[in-house]
Protein backbone atom coordinates (compact mmCIF):
# COMPACT_ATOMS: atom_id res chain seq x y z
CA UNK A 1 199.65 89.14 -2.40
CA UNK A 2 198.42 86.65 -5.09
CA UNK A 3 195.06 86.69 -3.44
CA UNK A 4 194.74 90.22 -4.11
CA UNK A 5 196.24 90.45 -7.41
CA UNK A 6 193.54 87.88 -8.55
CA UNK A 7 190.70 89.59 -6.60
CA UNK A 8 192.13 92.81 -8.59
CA UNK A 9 192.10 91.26 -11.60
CA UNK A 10 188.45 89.35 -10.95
CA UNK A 11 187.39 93.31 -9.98
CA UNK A 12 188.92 94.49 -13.17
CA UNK A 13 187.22 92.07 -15.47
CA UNK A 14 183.86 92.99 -13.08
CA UNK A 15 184.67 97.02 -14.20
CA UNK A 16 184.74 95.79 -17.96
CA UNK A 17 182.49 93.67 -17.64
CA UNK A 18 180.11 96.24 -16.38
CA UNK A 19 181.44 99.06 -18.93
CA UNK A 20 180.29 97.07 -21.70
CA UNK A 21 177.12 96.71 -20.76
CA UNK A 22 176.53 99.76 -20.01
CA UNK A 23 177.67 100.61 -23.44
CA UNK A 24 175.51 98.66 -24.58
CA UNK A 25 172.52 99.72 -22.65
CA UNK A 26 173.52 103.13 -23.98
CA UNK A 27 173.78 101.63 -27.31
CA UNK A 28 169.98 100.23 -27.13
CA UNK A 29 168.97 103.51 -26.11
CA UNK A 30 170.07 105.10 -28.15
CA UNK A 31 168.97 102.79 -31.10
CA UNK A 32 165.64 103.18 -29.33
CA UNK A 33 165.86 107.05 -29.54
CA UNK A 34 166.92 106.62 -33.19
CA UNK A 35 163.95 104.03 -33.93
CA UNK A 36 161.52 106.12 -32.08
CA UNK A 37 162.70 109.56 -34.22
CA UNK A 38 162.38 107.21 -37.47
CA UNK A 39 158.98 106.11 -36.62
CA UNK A 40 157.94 109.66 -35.61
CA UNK A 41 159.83 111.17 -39.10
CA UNK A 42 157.42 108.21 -41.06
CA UNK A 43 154.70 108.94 -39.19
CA UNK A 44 155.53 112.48 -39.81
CA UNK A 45 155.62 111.75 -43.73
CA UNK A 46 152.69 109.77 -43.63
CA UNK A 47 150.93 112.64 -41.82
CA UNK A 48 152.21 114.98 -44.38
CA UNK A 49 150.78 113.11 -47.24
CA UNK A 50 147.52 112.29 -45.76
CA UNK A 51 147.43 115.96 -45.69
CA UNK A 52 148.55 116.06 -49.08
CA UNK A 53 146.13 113.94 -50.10
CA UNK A 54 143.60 115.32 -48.35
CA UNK A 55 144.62 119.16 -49.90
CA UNK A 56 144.59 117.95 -53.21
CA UNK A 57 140.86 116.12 -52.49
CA UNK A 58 139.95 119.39 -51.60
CA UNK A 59 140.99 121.16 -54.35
CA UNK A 60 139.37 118.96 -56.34
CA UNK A 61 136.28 118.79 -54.71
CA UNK A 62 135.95 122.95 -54.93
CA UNK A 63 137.13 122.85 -58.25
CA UNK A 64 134.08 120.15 -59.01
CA UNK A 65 132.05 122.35 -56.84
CA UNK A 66 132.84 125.49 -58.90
CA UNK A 67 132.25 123.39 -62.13
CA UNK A 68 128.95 122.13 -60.97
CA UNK A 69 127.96 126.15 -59.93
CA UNK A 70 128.84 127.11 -63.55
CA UNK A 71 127.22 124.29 -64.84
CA UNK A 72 123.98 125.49 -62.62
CA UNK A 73 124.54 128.86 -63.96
CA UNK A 74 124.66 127.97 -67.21
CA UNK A 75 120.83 125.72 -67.26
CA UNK A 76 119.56 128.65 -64.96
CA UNK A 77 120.01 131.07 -67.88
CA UNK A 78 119.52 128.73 -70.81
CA UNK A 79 116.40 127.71 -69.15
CA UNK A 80 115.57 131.20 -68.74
CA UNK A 81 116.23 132.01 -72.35
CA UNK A 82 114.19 128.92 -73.23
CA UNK A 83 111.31 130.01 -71.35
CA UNK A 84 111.01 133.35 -72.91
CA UNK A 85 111.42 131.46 -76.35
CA UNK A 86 108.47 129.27 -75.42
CA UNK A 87 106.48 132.56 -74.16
CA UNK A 88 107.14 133.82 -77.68
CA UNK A 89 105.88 131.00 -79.37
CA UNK A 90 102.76 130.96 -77.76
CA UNK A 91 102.24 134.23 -77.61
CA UNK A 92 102.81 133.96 -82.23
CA UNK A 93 100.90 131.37 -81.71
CA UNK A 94 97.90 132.97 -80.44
CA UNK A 95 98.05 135.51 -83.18
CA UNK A 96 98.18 133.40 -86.07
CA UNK A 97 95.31 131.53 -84.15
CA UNK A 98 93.50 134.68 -84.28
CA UNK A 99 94.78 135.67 -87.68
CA UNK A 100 93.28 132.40 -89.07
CA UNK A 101 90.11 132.60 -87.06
CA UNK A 102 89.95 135.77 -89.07
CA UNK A 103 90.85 134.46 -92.78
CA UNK A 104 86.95 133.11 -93.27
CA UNK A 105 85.87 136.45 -92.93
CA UNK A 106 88.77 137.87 -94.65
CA UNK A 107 88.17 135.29 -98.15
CA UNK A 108 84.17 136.31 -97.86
CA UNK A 109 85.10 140.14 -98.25
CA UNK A 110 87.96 139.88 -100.72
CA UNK A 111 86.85 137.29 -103.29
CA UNK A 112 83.86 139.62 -104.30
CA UNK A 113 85.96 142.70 -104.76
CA UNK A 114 88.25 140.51 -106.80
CA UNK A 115 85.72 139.24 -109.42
CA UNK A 116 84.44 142.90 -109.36
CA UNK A 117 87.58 144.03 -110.51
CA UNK A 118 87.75 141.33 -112.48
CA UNK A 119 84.84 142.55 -114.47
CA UNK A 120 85.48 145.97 -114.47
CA UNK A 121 88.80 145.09 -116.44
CA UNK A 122 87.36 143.18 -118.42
CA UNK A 123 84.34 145.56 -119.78
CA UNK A 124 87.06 148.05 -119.87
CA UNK A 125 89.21 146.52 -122.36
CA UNK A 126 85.88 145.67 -124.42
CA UNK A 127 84.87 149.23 -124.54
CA UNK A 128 88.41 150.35 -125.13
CA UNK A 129 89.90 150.98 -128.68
CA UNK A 130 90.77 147.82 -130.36
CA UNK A 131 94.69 147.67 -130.41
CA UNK A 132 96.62 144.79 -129.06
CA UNK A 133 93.19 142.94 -129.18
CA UNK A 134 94.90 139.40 -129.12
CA UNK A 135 97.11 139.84 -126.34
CA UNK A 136 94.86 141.77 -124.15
CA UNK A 137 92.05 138.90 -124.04
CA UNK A 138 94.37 136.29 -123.69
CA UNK A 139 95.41 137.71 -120.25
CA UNK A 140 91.99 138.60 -119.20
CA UNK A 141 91.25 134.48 -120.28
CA UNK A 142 94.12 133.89 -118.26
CA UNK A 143 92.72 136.07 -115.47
CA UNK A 144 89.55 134.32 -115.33
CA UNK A 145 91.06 130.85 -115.21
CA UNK A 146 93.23 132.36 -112.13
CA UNK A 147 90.32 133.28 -110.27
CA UNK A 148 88.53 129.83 -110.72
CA UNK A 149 91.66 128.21 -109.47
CA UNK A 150 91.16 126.69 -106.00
CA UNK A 151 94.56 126.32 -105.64
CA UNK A 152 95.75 129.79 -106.25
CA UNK A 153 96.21 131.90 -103.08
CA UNK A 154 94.32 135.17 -103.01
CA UNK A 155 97.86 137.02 -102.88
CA UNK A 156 98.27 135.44 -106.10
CA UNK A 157 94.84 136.70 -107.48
CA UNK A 158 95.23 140.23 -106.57
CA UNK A 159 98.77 140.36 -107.48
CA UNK A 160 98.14 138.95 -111.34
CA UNK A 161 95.38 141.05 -111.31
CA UNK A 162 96.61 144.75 -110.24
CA UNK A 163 99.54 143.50 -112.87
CA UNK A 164 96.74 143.72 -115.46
CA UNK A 165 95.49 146.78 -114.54
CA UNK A 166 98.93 148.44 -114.31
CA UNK A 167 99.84 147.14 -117.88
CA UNK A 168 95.97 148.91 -118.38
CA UNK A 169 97.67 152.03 -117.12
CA UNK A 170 100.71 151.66 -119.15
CA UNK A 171 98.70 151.75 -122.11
CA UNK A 172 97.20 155.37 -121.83
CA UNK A 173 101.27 156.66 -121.03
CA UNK A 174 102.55 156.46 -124.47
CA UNK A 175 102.72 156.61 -127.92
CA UNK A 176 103.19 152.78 -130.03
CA UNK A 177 103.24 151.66 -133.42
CA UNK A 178 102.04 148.19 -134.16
CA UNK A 179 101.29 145.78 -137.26
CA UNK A 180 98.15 143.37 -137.39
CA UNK A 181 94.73 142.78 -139.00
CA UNK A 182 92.39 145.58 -139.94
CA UNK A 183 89.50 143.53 -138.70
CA UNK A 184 87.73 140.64 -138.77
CA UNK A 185 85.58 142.32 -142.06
CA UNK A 186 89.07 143.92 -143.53
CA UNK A 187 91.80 141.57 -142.78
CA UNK A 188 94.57 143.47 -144.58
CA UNK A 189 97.65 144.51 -142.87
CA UNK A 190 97.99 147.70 -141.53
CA UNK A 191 100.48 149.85 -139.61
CA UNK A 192 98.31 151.18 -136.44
CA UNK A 193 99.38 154.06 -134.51
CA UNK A 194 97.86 154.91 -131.28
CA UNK A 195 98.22 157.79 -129.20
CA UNK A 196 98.10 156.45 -125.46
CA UNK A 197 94.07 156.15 -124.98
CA UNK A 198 93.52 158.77 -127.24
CA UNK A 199 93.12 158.11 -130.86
CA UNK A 200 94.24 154.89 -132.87
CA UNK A 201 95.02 155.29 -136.39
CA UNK A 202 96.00 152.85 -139.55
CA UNK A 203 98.29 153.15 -142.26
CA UNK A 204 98.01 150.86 -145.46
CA UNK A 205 100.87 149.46 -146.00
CA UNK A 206 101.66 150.77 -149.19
CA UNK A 207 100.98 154.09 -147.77
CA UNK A 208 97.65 154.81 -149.80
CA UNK A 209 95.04 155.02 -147.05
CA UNK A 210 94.68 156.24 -143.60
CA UNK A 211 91.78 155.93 -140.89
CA UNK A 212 90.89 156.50 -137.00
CA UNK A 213 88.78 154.25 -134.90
CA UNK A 214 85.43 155.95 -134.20
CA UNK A 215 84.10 155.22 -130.94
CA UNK A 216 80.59 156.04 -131.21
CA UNK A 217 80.31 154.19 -134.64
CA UNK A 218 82.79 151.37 -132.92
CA UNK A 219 84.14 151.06 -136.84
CA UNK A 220 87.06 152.77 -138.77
CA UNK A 221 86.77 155.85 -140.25
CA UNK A 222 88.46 156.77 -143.44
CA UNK A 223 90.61 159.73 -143.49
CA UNK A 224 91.85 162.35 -145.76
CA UNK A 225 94.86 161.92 -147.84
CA UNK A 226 96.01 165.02 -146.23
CA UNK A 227 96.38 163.66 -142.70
CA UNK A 228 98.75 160.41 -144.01
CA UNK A 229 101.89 162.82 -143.60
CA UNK A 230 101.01 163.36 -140.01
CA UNK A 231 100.50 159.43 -139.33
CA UNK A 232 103.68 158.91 -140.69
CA UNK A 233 105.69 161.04 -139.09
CA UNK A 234 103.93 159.72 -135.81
CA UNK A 235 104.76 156.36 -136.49
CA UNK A 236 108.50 157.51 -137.12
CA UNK A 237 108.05 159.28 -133.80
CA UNK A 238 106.73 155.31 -131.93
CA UNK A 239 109.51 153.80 -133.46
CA UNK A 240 112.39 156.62 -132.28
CA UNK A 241 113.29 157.08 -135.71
CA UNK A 242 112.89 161.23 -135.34
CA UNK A 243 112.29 163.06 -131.97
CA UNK A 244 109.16 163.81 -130.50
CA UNK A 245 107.41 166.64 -132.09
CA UNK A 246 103.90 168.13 -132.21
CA UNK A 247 101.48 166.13 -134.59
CA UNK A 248 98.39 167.55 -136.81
CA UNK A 249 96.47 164.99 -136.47
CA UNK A 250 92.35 164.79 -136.62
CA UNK A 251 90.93 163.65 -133.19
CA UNK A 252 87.34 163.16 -131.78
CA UNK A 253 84.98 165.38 -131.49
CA UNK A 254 87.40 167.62 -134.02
């Protein structure tokens, strides 16, 4: 009975013996099974961020592409626009080329019409009646230094020039009362009325004596007393001092 109580016992220790490691194999597997679902979760993680990674490399890539298409875009047309600007130019280029190919020709024609109308002014205002006398050949002086001037564009000529002949014009538009010399035989002081291109008359000062410019004779001509009323009231007229009115006043060929 001891014998078997021992060999019981032996057989019991055996069973636990054998339960624990069982247990413990269980336990391994299971910390196996847990090591492996770790491993697979990190790998799983890592796999997830790779893709991450890789996602966001891609977006950035196609937004980079995208940039680098607008970018394209953009030189395409600027190089477009650029070319057209550069067509332009040459294309003003060739006709100013052409323009100043043509400016010899253009200086041979116009530089004799100016000093012809250069000379016609100035025989005009030598034929004309003698008012203003000092003024008017200072600017045709002034004229004929201009056209000497090598300097001086032709623009410039012409323009001073149909300035002259439009103060010419001016001249023949209205009525004017002036003061100056007589002439270079009479120097007195007289009051000179002129009637545009008409007639020019003088008024002594003191109101005594009147005269018209006679341009046959090229020389004053005395007039009657009774035509100082009218030369008054015309110079009252030049100098707005009354309203226009009609004037009795000898002209030629009257």
């Amino acid at each position: 009975m001891k014998h078997s109580r021992k060999s019981f016992f032996i057989l019991g220790i055996l069973c636990f013996c054998l339960s624990d490691s069982q247990v413990f194999a269980e336990q391994n597997k299971t910390r196996d099974v847990l090591d492996t679902q770790t491993k697979i979760q990190a790998n799983a993680v890592h796999s997830q961020q790779n893709i991450d990674q890789l996602d966001d490399a891609s977006r950035k890539i196609l937004r980079e592409y995208r940039t680098v298409m607008r970018e394209s875009e953009s030189i395409k047309a600027y190089n477009q626009q650029l070319k057209r600007l550069v067509d332009s130019q040459q294309q003003l280029l060739a006709n100013l080329k052409k323009q100043l190919d043509g400016i010899n020709v253009t200086e041979r024609e116009i530089v004799p019409f100016l000093l012809r109308m250069m000379d016609t002014l100035e025989n005009f205002v030598a034929l004309d009646l003698p008012f203003l006398k000092e003024e008017r050949a200072t600017r045709i002086k002034q004229l004929r230094a201009l056209m000497s001037d090598a300097d001086a564009s032709l623009a410039e000529k012409y323009r001073r020039l149909m300035e002259a002949y439009l103060i010419e014009t001016d001249y023949g538009n209205n009525l004017e009362n002036t003061q100056g010399q007589l002439s270079k035989e009479d120097p007195r002081t007289v009051e000179f009325l002129r009637l545009g291109r008409l007639e020019l008359y003088y008024l002594s000062l003191d109101g005594k004596q009147a005269g018209r410019w006679d341009r046959h004779a090229k020389s004053w001509q005395v007039l009657g007393s009774e035509t100082i009323p009218a030369i008054q009231q015309g110079i009252r007229v030049a100098r707005k001092q009354m309203a226009p009115q009609l004037l009795d006043l000898p002209v030629s060929g009257g």
